[in-house]
Protein backbone atom coordinates (compact mmCIF):
# COMPACT_ATOMS: atom_id res chain seq x y z
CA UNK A 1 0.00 0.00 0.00
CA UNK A 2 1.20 3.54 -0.53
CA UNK A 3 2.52 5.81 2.24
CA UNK A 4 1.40 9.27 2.71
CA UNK A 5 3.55 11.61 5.09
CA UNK A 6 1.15 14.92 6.15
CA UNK A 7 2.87 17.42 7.79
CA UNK A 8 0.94 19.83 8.85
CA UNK A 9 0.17 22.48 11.99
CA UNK A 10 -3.63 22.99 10.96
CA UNK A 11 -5.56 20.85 12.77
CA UNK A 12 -8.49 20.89 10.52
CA UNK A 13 -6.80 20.86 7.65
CA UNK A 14 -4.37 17.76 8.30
CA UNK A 15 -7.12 15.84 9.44
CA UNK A 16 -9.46 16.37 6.62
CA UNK A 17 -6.67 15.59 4.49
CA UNK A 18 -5.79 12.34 6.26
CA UNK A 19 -9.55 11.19 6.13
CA UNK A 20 -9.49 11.87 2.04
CA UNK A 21 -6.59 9.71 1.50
CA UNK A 22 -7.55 6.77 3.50
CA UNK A 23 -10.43 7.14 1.84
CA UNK A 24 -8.68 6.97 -1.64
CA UNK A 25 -7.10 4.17 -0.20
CA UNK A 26 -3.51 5.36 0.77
CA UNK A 27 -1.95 4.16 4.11
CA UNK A 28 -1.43 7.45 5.75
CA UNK A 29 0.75 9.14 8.54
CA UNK A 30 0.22 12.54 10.33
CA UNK A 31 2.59 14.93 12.07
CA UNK A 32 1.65 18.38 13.48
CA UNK A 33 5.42 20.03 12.88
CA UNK A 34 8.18 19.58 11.12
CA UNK A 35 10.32 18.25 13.52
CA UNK A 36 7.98 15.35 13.97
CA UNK A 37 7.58 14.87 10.44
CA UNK A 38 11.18 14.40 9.96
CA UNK A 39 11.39 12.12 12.60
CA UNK A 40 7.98 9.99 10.96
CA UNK A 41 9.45 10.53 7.63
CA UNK A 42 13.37 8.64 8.48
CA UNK A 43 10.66 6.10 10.18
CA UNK A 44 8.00 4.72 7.91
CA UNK A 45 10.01 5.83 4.67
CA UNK A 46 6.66 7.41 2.96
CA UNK A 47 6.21 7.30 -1.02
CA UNK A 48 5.32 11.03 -0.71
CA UNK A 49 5.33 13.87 1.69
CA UNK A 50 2.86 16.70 1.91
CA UNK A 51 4.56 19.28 3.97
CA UNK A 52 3.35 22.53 4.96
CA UNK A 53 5.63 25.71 4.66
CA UNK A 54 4.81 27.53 7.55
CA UNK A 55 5.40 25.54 11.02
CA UNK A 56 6.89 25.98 14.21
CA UNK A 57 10.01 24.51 15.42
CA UNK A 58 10.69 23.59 11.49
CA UNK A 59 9.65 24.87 8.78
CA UNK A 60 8.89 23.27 5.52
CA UNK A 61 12.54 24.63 3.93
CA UNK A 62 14.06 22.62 6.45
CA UNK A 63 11.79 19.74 6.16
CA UNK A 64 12.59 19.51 2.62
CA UNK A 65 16.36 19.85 3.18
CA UNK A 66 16.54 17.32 6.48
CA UNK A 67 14.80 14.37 3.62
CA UNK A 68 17.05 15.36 0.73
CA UNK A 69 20.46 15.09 2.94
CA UNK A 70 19.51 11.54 3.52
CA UNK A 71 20.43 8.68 1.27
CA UNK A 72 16.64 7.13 2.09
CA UNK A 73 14.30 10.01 1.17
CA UNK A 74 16.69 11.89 -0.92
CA UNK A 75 14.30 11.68 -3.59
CA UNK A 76 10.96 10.82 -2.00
CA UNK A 77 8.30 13.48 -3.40
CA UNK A 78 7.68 16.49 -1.66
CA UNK A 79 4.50 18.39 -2.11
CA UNK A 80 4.28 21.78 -0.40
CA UNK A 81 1.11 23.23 1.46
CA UNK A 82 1.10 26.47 1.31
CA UNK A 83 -1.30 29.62 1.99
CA UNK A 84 1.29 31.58 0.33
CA UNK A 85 1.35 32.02 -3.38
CA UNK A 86 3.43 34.64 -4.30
CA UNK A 87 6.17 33.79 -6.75
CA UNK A 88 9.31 34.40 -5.15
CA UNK A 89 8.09 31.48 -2.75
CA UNK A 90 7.27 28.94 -5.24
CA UNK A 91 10.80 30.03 -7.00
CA UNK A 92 12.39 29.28 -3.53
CA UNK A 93 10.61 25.92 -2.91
CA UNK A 94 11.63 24.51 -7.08
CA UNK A 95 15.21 25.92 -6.42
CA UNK A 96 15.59 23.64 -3.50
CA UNK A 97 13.75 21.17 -4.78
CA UNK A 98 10.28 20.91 -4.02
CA UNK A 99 8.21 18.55 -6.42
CA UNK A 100 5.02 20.70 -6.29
CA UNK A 101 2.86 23.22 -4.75
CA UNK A 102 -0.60 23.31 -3.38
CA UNK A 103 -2.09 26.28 -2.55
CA UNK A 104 -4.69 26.58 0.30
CA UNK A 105 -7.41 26.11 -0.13
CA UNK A 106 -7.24 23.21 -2.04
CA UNK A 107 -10.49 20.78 -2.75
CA UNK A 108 -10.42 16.74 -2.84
CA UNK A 109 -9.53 16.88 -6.90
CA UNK A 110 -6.73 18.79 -6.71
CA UNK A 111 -5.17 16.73 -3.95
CA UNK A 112 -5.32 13.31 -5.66
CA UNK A 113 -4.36 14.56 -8.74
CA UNK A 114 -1.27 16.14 -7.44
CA UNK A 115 -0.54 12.75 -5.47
CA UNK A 116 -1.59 11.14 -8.78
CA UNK A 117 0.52 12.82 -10.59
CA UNK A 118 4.23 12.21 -8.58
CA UNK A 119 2.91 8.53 -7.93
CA UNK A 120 3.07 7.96 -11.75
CA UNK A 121 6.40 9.17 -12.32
CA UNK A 122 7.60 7.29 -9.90
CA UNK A 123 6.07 4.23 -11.47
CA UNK A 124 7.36 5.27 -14.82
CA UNK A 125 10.79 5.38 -12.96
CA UNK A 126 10.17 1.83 -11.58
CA UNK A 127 9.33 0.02 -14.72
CA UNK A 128 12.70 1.51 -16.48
CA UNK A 129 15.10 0.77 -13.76
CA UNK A 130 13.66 -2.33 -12.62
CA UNK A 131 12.94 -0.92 -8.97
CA UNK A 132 11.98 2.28 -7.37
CA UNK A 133 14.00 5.37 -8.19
CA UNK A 134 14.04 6.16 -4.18
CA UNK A 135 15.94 2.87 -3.68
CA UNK A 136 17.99 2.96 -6.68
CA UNK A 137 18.84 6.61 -5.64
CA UNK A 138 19.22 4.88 -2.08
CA UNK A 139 22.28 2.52 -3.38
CA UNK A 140 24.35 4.66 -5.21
CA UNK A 141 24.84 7.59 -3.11
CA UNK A 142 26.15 5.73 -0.37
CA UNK A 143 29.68 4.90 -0.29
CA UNK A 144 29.69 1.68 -1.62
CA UNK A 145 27.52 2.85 -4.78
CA UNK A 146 29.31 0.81 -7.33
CA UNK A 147 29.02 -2.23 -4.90
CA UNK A 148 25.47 -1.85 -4.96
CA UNK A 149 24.92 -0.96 -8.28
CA UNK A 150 26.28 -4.17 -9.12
CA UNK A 151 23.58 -5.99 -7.11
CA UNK A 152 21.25 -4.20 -9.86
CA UNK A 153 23.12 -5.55 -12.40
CA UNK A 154 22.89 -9.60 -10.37
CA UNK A 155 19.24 -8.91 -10.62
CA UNK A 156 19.16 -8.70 -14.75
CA UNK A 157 19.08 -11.31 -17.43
CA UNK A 158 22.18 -13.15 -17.33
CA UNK A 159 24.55 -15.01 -19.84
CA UNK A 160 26.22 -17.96 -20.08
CA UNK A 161 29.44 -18.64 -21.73
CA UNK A 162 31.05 -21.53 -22.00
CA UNK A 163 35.26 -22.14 -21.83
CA UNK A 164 36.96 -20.32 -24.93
CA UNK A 165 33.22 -19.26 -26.23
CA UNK A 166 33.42 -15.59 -28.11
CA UNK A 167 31.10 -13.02 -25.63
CA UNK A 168 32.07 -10.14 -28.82
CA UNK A 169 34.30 -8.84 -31.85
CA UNK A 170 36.26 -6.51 -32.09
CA UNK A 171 34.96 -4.50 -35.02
CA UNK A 172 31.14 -5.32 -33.63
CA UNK A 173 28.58 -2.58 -32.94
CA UNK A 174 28.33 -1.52 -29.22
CA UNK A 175 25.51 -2.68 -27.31
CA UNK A 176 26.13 -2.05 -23.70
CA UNK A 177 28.39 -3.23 -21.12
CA UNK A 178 29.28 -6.92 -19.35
CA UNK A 179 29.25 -7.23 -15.59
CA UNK A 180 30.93 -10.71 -14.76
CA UNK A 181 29.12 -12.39 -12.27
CA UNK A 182 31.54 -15.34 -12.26
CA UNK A 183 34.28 -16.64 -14.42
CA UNK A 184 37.16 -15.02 -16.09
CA UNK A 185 37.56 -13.51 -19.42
CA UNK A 186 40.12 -11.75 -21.71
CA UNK A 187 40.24 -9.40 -24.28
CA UNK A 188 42.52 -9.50 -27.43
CA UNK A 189 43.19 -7.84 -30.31
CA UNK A 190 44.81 -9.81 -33.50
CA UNK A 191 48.25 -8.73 -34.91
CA UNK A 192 48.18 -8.67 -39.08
CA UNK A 193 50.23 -12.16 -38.95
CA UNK A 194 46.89 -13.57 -36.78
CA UNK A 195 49.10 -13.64 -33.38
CA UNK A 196 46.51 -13.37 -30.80
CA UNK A 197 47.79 -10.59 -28.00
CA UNK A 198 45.75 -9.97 -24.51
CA UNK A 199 45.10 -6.25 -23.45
CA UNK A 200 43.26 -7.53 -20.78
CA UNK A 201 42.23 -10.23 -18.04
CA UNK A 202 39.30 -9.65 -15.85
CA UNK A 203 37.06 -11.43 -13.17
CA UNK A 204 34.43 -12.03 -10.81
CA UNK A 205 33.07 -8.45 -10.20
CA UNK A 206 34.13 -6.57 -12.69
CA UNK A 207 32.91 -4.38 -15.48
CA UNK A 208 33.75 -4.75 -19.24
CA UNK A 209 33.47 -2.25 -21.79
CA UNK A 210 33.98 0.20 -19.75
CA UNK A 211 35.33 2.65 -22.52
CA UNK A 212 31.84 2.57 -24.60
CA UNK A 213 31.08 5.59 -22.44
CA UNK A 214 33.46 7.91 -24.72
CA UNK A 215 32.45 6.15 -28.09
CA UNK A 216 29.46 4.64 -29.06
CA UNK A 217 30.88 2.83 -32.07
CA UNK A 218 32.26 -0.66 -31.69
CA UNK A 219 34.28 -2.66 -29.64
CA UNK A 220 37.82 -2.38 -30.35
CA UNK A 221 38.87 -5.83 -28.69
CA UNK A 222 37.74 -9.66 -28.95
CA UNK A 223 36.49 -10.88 -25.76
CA UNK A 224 36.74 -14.42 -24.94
CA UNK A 225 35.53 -16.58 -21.71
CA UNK A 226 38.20 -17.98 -19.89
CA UNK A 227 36.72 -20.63 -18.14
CA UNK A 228 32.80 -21.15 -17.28
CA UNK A 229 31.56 -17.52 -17.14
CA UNK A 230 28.17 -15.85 -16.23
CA UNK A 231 27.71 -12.43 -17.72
CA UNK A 232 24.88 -9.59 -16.77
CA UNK A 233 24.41 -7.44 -19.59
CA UNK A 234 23.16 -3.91 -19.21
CA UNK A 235 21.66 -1.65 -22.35
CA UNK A 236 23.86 1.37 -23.37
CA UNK A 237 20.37 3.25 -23.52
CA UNK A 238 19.35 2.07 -20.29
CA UNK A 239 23.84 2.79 -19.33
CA UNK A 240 23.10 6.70 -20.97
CA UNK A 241 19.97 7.34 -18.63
CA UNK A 242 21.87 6.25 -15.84
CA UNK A 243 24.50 7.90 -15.58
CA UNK A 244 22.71 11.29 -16.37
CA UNK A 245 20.69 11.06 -13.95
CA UNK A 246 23.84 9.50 -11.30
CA UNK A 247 27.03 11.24 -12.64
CA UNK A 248 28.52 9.68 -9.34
CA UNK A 249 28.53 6.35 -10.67
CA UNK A 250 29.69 7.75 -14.14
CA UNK A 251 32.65 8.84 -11.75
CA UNK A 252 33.69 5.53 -10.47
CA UNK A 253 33.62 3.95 -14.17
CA UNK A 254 35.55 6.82 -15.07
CA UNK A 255 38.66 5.47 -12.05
CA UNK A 256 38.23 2.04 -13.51
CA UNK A 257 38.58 3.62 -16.99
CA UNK A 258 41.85 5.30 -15.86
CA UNK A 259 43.16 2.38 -14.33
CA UNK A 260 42.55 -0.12 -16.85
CA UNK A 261 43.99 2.43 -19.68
CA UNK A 262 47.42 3.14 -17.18
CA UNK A 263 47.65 -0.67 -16.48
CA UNK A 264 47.57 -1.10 -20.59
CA UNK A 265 50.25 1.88 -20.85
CA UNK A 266 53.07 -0.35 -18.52
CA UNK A 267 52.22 -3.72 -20.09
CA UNK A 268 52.89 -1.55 -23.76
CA UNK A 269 56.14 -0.29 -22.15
CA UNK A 270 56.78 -3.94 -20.61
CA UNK A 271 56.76 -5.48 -23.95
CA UNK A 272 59.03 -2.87 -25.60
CA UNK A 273 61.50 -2.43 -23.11
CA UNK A 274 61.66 -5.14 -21.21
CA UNK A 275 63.09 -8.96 -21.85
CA UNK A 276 61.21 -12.07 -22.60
CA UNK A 277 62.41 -13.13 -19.25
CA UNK A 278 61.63 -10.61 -17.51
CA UNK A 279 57.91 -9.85 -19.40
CA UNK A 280 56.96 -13.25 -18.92
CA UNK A 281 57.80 -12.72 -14.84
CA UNK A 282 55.82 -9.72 -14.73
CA UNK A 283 53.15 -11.57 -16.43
CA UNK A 284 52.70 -14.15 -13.71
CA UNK A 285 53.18 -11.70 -11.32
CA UNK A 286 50.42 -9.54 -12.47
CA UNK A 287 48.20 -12.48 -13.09
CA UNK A 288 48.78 -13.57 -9.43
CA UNK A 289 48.72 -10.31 -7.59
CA UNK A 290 45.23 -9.52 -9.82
CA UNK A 291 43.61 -12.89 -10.33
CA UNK A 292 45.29 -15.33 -8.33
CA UNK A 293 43.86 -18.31 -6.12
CA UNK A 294 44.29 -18.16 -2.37
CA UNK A 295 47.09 -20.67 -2.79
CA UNK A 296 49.19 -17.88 -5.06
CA UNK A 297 48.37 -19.70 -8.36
CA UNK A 298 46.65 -19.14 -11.56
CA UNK A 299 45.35 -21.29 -14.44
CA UNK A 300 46.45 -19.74 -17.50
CA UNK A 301 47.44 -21.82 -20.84
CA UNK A 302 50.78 -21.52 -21.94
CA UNK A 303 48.99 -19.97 -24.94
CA UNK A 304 47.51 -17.14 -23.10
CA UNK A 305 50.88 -16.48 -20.94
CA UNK A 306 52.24 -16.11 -24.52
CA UNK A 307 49.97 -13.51 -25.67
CA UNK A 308 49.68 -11.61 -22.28
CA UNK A 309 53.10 -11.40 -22.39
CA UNK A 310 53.93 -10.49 -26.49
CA UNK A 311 55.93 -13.12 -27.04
CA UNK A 312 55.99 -17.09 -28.36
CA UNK A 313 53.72 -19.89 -26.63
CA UNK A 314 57.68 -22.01 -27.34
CA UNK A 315 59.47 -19.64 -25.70
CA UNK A 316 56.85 -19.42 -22.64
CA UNK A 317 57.81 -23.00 -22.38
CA UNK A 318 61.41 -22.63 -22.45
CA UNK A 319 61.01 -19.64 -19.55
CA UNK A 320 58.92 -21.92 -17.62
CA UNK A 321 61.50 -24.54 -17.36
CA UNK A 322 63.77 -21.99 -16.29
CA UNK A 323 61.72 -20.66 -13.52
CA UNK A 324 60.97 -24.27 -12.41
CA UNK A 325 64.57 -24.93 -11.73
CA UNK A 326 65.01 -21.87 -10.09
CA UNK A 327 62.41 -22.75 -7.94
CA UNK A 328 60.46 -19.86 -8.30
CA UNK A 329 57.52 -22.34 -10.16
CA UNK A 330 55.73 -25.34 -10.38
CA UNK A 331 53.73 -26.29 -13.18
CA UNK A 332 51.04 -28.98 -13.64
CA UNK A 333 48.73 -28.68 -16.36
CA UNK A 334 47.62 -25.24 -17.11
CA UNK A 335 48.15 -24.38 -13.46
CA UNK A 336 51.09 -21.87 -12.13
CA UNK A 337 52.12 -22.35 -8.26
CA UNK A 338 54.22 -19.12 -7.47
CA UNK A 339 56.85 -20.71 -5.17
CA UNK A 340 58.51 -17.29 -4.56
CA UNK A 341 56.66 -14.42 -6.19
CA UNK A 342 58.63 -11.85 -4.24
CA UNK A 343 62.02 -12.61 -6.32
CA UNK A 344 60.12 -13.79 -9.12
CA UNK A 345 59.44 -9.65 -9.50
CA UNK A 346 62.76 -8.66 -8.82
CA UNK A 347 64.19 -10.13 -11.92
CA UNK A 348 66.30 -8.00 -13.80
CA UNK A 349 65.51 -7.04 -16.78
C-alpha cells in the first residue's frame, strides 16, 4: 500500500486531508510540525510527503532539506502546502527542490491529482530501472555505490558462456556493457600475422566495456571466456539514462577507466623495453597479484601467458623450465604455483 507523510500544523486541515486519503485508499501518517515529520518521515520511509511551509520549530525549507540530505528520502516526493502564493516562494521551494505546490485552499480533486501525478512518475521510474527510483537513488549515493549498483546488475538477465566461447568482436557494434558475475575472461586484439595478443584479463566483479562511455561505435577488442563464465548485460540506452541522472557512478567507471587504460600503458612499455624473461615474470606476477587463487596460483594456458606477455607460446615454455629450476615455479597442467613471487618480480631485466 502507498505511504502518505502529512505534515501539517492545521488541525483541521491535516485531518481532513488524512480522512481523504484513507479514503482513496492510501496508508497514511500525520505529524503536526516539522520536527515530527522528519522524525515519521526517516521512520515509515513514505512514497510522498505533503509538507506545509509555515510551522513551528521547522519549517517546511528545512523539512525539505533534512529528507534530501539523507540517502533514504533523498528523492521521496515532496509536495508543499502552502497559503502563500506569491512567486518568489514557489521560485524558492523549485530551487531547493520541491516537487510541487498546493495552494490553500485546495479541494479533494486537486489533492489526488497532485498525489496522482508524482505517484506515476515514480512508477514510470520503476518500470525503467527495474525498482523504485528512491531505492535505486538509495544505493548509489552511499559509499559503496558501485558495490550496490552491481547488485542491480545480479538482478538482470544473465549469460552464459562456456570455456573459450566468443562473448564479442572486435569490429562489432556496441551494445552495452558486461558485468561478470563469475568466471574469467580476456580481451585481445589480432596482430596482421593472426598472433593473438591480450590487453586484458578480468574477473568475478568486474565491469567490461567500460570505454563505450566515450564512443558509441564498436568494440575495439575480442572478448573471450576464460573458463565457465556468467555475464549480466546492461543496455547502453538504459547505461546513458543512468549515468545522467547518477554522474557519481559515471565517476567511479571513469577510475576504472583510468586504471585499466594506465595498467595497458606499462604492459605496452613492458613489452618494448623489457626482456622475454623478464615480461613473462611480470606476467605471472600480475596475473597472481590480480587474479590469483588463495594458494598464489593461476590457471592460464601456456597460450595465453604467450599472448599476455607479447611473445611465443615455445618460448613461454622454455622460460617456464627456467623458472621451475630456479624454484620460483611449479607447473602442472595449465596451473602456475608461485613458489617465490617476491624474487620472481625482482628479476632484472
Amino acid at each position: 500500500m502507498t505511504k502518505i507523510l502529512i505534515i501539517e500544523d492545521n488541525d483541521n486541515i491535516r485531518e481532513n486531508v488524512v480522512e481523504i486519503l484513507e479514503l482513496s485508499g492510501y496508508e497514511v501518517f500525520a505529524s503536526d510540525n516539522g520536527k515530527a515529520g522528519v522524525e515519521t518521515a526517516l521512520k515509515v520511509k513514505p512514497d510522498i510527503v505533503l509538507c506545509d511551509i509555515m510551522m513551528p520549530e521547522l519549517d517546511g525549507y528545512g523539512v525539505l532539506h533534512i529528507l534530501q540530505k539523507n540517502p533514504e528520502t533523498q528523492t521521496t516526493p515532496v509536495i508543499f502546502l502552502t497559503a502563500k502564493a506569491e512567486r518568489a516562494d514557489i521560485r524558492k521551494g523549485m530551487e531547493l527542490g520541491v516537487d510541487d505546490y498546493l495552494t490553500k485552499p485546495f479541494d479533494d480533486l486537486e489533492l489526488l491529482r497532485a498525489i496522482e501525478a508524482r505517484l506515476k512518475k515514480q512508477e514510470l521510474q520503476q518500470l525503467f530501472y527495474g525498482q523504485t527510483a528512491e531505492n535505486l537513488n538509495t544505493l548509489i549515493s552511499k559509499e559503496d555505490g558501485l558495490v550496490k549498483l552491481k547488485e542491480i546488475m545480479l538482478e538482470r538477465s544473465t549469460r552464459h558462456y562456456k570455456k573459450n566461447q566468443y562473448i564479442h568482436y572486435e569490429g562489432d557494434h556496441v551494445t552495452g556493457i558486461y558485468y561478470i558475475i563469475s568466471g574469467k575472461v580476456k580481451t585481445v586484439k589480432l596482430t596482421e600475422e593472426g598472433r593473438e595478443l591480450i590487453t586484458g584479463v578480468y574477473k568475478e566483479n568486474d565491469y567490461l566495456d567500460i570505454s563505450i562511455l566515450f564512443s558509441n561505435d564498436t568494440y575495439n577488442d575480442t572478448t573471450i571466456a576464460l573458463e565457465e563464465t556468467v555475464l549480466s548485460f546492461l543496455p547502453t540506452e538504459q547505461l546513458d539514462k543512468l549515468l545522467f541522472i547518477y554522474p557519481d557512478v559515471g565517476a567511479k567507471f571513469i577510475k576504472i577507466l583510468a586504471n585499466d587504460m594506465r595498467e595497458k600503458e606499462v604492459r605496452l612499455l613492458q613489452i618494448a623495453y623489457m626482456s622475454v624473461r623478464k615480461r613473462i615474470a611480470q606476467g605471472i606476477v600480475h596475473l597472481v597479484v590480480q587474479h590469483g587463487m588463495d594458494d598464489s596460483s593461476i590457471k592460464f594456458s601456456r597460450d595465453d601467458l604467450a599472448a599476455f606477455s607479447g611473445t611465443s607460446p615455445e618460448t613461454v615454455s622454455r622460460t617456464l623450465s627456467d623458472f621451475r629450476e630456479e624454484g620460483l615455479i611449479e607447473k602442472t597442467a595449465s596451473t602456475i604455483h608461485v613458489l617465490n613471487l617476491d624474487k620472481l618480480s625482482k628479476i632484472k631485466n
